[in-house]
C-alpha atoms as a PDB file:
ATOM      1  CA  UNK A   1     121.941  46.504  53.619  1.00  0.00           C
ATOM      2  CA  UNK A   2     121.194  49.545  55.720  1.00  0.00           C
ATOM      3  CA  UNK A   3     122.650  49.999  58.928  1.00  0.00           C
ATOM      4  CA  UNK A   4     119.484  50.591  60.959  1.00  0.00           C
ATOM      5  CA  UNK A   5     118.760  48.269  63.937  1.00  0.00           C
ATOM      6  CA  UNK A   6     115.936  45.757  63.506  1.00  0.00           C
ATOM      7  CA  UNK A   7     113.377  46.352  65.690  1.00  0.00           C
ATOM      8  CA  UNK A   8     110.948  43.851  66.823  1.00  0.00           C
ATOM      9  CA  UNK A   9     107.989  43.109  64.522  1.00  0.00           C
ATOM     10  CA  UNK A  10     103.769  44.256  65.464  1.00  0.00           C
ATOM     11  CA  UNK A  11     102.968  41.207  67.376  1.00  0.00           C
ATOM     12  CA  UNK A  12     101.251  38.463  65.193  1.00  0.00           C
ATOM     13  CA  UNK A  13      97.942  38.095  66.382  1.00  0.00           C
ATOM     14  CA  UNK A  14      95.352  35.020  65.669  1.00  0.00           C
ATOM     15  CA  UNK A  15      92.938  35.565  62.974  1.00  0.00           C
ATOM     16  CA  UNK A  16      89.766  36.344  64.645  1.00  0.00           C
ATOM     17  CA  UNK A  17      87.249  33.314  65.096  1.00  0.00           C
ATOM     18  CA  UNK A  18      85.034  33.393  62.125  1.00  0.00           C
ATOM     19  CA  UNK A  19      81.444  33.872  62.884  1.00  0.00           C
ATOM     20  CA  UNK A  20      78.412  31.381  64.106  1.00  0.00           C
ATOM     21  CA  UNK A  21      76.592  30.428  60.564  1.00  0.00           C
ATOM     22  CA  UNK A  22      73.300  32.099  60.215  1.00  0.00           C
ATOM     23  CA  UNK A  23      70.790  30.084  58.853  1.00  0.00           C
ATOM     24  CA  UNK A  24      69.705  31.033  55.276  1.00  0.00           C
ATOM     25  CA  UNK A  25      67.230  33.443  54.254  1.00  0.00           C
ATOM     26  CA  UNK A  26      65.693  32.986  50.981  1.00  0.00           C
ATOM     27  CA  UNK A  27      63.590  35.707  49.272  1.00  0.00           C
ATOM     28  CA  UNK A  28      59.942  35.196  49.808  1.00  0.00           C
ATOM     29  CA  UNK A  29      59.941  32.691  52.874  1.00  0.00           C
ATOM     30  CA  UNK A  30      58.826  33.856  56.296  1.00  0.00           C
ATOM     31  CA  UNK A  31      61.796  33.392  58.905  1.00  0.00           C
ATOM     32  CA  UNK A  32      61.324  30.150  60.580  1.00  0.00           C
ATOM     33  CA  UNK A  33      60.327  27.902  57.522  1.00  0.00           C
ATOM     34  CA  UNK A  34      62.636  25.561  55.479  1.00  0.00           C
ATOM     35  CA  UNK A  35      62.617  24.747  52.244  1.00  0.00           C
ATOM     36  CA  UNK A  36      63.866  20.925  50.678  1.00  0.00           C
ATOM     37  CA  UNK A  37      63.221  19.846  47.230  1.00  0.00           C
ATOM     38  CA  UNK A  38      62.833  15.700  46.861  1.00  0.00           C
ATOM     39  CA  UNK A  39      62.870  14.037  43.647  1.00  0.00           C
ATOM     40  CA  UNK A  40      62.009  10.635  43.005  1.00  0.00           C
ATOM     41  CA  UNK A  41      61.565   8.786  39.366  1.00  0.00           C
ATOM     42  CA  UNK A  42      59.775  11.218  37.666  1.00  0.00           C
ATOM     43  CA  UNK A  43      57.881  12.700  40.681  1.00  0.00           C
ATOM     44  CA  UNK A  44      59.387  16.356  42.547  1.00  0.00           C
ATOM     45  CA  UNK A  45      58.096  17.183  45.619  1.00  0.00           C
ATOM     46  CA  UNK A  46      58.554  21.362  47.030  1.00  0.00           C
ATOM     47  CA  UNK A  47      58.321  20.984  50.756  1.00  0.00           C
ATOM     48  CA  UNK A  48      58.385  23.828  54.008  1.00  0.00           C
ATOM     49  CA  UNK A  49      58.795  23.146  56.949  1.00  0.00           C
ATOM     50  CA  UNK A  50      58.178  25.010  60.102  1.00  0.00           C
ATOM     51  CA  UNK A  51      58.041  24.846  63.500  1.00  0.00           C
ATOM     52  CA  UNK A  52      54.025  24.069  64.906  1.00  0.00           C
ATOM     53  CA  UNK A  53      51.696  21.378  66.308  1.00  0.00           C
ATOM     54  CA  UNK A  54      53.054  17.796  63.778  1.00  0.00           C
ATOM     55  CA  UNK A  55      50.397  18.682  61.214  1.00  0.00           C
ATOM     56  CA  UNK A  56      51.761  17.060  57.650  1.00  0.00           C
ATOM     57  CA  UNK A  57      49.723  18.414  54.561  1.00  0.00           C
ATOM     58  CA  UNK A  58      50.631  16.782  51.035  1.00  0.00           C
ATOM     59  CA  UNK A  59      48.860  18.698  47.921  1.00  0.00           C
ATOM     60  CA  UNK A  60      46.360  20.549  50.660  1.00  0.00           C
ATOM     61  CA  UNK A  61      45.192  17.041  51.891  1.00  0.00           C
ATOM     62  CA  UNK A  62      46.327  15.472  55.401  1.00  0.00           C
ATOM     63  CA  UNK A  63      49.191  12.827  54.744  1.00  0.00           C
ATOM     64  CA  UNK A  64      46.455   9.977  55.843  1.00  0.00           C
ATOM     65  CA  UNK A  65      44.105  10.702  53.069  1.00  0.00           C
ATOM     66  CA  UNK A  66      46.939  11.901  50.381  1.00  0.00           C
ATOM     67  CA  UNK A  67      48.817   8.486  50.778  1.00  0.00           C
ATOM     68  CA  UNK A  68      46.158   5.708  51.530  1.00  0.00           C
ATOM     69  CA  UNK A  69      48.734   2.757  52.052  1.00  0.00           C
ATOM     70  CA  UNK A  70      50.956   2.485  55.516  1.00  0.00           C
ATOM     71  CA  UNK A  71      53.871   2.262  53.365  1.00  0.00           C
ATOM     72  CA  UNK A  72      54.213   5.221  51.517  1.00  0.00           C
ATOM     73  CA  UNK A  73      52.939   7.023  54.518  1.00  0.00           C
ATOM     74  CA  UNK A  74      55.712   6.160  56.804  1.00  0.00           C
ATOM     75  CA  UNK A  75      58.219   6.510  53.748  1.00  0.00           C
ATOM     76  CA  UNK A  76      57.146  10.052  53.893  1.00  0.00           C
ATOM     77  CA  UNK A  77      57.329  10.812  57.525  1.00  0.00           C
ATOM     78  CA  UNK A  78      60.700   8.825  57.952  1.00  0.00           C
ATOM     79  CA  UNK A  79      62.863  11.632  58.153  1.00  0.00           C
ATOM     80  CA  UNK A  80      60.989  13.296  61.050  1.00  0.00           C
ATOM     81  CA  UNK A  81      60.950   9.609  62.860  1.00  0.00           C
ATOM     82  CA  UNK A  82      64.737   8.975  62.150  1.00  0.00           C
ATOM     83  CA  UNK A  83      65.299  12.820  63.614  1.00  0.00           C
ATOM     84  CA  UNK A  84      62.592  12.538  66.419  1.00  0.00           C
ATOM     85  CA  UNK A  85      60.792  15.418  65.887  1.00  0.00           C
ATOM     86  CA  UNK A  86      57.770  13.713  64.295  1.00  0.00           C
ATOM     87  CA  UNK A  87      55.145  16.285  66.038  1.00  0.00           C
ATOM     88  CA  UNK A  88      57.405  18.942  66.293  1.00  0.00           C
ATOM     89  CA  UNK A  89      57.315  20.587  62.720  1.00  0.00           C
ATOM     90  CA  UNK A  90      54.158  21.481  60.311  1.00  0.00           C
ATOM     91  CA  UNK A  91      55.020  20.098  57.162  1.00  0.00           C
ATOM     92  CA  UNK A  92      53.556  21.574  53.695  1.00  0.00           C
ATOM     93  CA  UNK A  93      54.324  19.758  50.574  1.00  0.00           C
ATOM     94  CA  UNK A  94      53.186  20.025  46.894  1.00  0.00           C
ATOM     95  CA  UNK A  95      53.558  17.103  44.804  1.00  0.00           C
ATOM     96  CA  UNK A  96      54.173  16.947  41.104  1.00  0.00           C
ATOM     97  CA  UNK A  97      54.573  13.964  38.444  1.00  0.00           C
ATOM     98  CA  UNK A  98      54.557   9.953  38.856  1.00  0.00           C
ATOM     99  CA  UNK A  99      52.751   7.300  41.423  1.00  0.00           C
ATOM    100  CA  UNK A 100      52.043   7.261  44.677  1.00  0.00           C
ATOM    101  CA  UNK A 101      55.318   5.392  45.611  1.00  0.00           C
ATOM    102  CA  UNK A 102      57.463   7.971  43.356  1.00  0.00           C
ATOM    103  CA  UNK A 103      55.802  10.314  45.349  1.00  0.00           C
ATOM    104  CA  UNK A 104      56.081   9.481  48.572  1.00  0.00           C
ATOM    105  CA  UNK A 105      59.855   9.089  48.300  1.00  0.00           C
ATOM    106  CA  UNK A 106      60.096  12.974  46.564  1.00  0.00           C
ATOM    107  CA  UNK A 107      58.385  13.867  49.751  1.00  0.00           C
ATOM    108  CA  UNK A 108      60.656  12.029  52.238  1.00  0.00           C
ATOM    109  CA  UNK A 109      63.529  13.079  50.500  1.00  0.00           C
ATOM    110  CA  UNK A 110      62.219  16.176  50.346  1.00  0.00           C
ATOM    111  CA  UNK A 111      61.116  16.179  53.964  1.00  0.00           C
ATOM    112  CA  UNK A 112      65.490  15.274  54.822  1.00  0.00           C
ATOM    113  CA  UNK A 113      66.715  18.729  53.020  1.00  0.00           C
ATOM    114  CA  UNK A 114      64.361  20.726  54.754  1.00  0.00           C
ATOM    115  CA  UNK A 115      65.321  19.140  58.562  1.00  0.00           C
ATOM    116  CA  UNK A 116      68.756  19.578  57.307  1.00  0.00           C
ATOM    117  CA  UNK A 117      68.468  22.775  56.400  1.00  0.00           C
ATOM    118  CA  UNK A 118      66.944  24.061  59.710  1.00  0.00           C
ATOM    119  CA  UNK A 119      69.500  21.702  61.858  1.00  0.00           C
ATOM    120  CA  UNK A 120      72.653  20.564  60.120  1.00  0.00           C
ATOM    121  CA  UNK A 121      73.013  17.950  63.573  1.00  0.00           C
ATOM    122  CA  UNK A 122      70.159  16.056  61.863  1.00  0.00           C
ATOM    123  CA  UNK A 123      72.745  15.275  58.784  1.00  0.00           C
ATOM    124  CA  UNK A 124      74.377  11.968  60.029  1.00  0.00           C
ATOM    125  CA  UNK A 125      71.331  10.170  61.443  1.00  0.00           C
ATOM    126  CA  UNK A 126      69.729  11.166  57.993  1.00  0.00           C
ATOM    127  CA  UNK A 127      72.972  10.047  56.215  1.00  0.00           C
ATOM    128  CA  UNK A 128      73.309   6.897  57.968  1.00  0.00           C
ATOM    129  CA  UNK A 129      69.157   5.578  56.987  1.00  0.00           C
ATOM    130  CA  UNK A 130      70.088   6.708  53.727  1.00  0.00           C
ATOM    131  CA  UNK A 131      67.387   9.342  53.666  1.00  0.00           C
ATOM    132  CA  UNK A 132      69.237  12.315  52.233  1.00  0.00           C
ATOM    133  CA  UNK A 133      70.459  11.423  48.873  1.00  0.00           C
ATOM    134  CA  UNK A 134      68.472  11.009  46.023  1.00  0.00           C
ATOM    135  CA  UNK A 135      67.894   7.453  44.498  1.00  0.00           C
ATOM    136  CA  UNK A 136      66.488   7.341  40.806  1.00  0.00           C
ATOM    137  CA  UNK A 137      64.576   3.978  41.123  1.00  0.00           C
ATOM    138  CA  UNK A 138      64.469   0.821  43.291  1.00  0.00           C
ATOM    139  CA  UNK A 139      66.825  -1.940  41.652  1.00  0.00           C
ATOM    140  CA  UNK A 140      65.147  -4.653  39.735  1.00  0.00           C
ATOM    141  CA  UNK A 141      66.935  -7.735  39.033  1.00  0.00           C
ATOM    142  CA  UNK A 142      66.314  -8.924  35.072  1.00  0.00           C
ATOM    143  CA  UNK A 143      64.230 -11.814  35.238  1.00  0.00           C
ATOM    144  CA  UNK A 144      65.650 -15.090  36.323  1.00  0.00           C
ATOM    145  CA  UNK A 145      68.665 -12.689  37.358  1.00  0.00           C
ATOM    146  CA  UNK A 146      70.460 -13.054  41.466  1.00  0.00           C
ATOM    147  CA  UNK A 147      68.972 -10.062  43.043  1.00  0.00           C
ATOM    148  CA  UNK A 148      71.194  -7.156  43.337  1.00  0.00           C
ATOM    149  CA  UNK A 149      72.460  -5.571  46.171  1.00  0.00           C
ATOM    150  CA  UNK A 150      71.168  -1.768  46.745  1.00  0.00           C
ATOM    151  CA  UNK A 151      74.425  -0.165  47.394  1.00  0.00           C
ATOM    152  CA  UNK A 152      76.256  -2.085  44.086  1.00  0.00           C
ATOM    153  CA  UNK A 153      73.931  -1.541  41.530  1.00  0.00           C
ATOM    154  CA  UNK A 154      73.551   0.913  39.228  1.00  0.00           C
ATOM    155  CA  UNK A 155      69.956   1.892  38.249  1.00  0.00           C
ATOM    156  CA  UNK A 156      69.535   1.375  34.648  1.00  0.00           C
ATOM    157  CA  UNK A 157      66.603   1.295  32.186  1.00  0.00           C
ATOM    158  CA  UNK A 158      65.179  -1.609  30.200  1.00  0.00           C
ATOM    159  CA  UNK A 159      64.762  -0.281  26.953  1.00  0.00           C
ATOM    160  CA  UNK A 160      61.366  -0.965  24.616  1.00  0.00           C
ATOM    161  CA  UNK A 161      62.095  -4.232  23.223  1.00  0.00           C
ATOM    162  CA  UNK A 162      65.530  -5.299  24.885  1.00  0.00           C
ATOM    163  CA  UNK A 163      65.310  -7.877  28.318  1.00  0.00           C
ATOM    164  CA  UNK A 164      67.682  -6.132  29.733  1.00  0.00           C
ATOM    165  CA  UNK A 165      69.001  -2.871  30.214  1.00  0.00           C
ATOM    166  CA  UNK A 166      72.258  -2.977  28.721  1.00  0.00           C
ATOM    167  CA  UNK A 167      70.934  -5.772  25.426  1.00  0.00           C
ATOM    168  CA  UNK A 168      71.429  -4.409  22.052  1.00  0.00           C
ATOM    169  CA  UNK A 169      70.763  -6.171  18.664  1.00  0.00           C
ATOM    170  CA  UNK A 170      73.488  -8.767  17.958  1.00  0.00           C
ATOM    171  CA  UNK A 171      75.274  -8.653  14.586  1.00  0.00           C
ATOM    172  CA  UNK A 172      77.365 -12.092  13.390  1.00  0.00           C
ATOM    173  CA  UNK A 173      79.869 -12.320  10.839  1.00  0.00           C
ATOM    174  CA  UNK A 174      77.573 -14.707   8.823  1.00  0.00           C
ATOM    175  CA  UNK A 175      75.410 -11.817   8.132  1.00  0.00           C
ATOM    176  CA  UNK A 176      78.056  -9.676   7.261  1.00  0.00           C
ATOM    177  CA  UNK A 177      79.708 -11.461   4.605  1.00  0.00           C
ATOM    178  CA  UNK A 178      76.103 -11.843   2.566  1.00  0.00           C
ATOM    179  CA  UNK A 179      74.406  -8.164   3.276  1.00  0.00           C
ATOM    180  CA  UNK A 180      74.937  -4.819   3.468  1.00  0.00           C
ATOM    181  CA  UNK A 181      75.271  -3.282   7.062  1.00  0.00           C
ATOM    182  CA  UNK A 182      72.324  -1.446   7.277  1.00  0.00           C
ATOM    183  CA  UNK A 183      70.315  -4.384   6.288  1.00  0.00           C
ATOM    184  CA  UNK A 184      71.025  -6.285   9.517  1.00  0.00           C
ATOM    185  CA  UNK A 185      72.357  -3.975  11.985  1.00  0.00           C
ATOM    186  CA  UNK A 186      69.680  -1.499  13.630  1.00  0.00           C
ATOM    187  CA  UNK A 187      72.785   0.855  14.853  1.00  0.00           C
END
């Protein structure tokens, strides 16, 4: 040990408050408009948004010709509803792939990024009508099944020549003992 005095330390100072989050800037978008992606089944919508007069275009068609039943068009503007800002924002989308249904929901998910994006206070609201995560298909009960609740089920496939999604070819010992395998089994 050395026989210097200890002298008092620099005082500690708090780490400084880390800086307001600017919004994104992507390469090739004006500043102001905000990009989502919405998938749905096989359909994938590209939306912008940006600030204007409530104008909603959908494949460079207004959203009332585009989608000609109520239902898909308010499953495309729900997001703006949910958020209030319905005639607030010009909304541009270009739709790819499956119905009109498919569709519509790649656009409303879609529609949720894009608010999210250009006001993270949306999030919750969106979150909580269960507008900004992705769901592969409605849930279909198997014929003759109980309906399934939404938030349970998973969201399977019925395979070409099964009733129901998780069916496979049955194989009994009875076969088993009098043929080869491959004679009776498909697997």
């Amino acid at each position: 040990m050395s026989d210097t005095p200890l002298t008092p330390a620099t005082p500690v100072t708090a780490p400084p408050a880390p800086a307001p989050e600017a919004p994104r800037v992507r390469r090739g978008v004006p500043a102001g408009t905000f990009i989502g992606t919405g998938r749905r089944k096989s359909s994938v919508a590209r939306v912008r948004i940006t600030l204007g007069d409530g104008q909603f275009i959908i494949n460079n068609r207004p959203v009332e010709q585009y989608f000609t039943e109520l239902q898909d068009r308010n499953d495309a503007t729900a997001p703006l509803q949910i958020t209030g800002t319905l005639g607030r924002w010009n909304v541009r989308a270009i739709v790819r792939g499956g119905g009109h249904t498919g569709q519509a929901g790649a656009v409303r998910l879609g529609v949720a990024r894009a608010l999210v994006e250009a006001d993270r206070q949306h999030e919750p609201a969106l979150r909580d009508a269960r507008l900004a995560a992705r769901r592969a298909q409605e849930v279909r009960p198997a014929q003759g099944a109980a309906p399934v609740p939404v938030l349970e089920a998973l969201i399977r496939r019925t395979r070409t020549g099964q009733d129901h999604p998780r069916a496979a070819a049955r194989c009994s010992a009875a076969r088993w003992f009098f043929r080869p395998r491959a004679a009776y089994c498909p697997v």
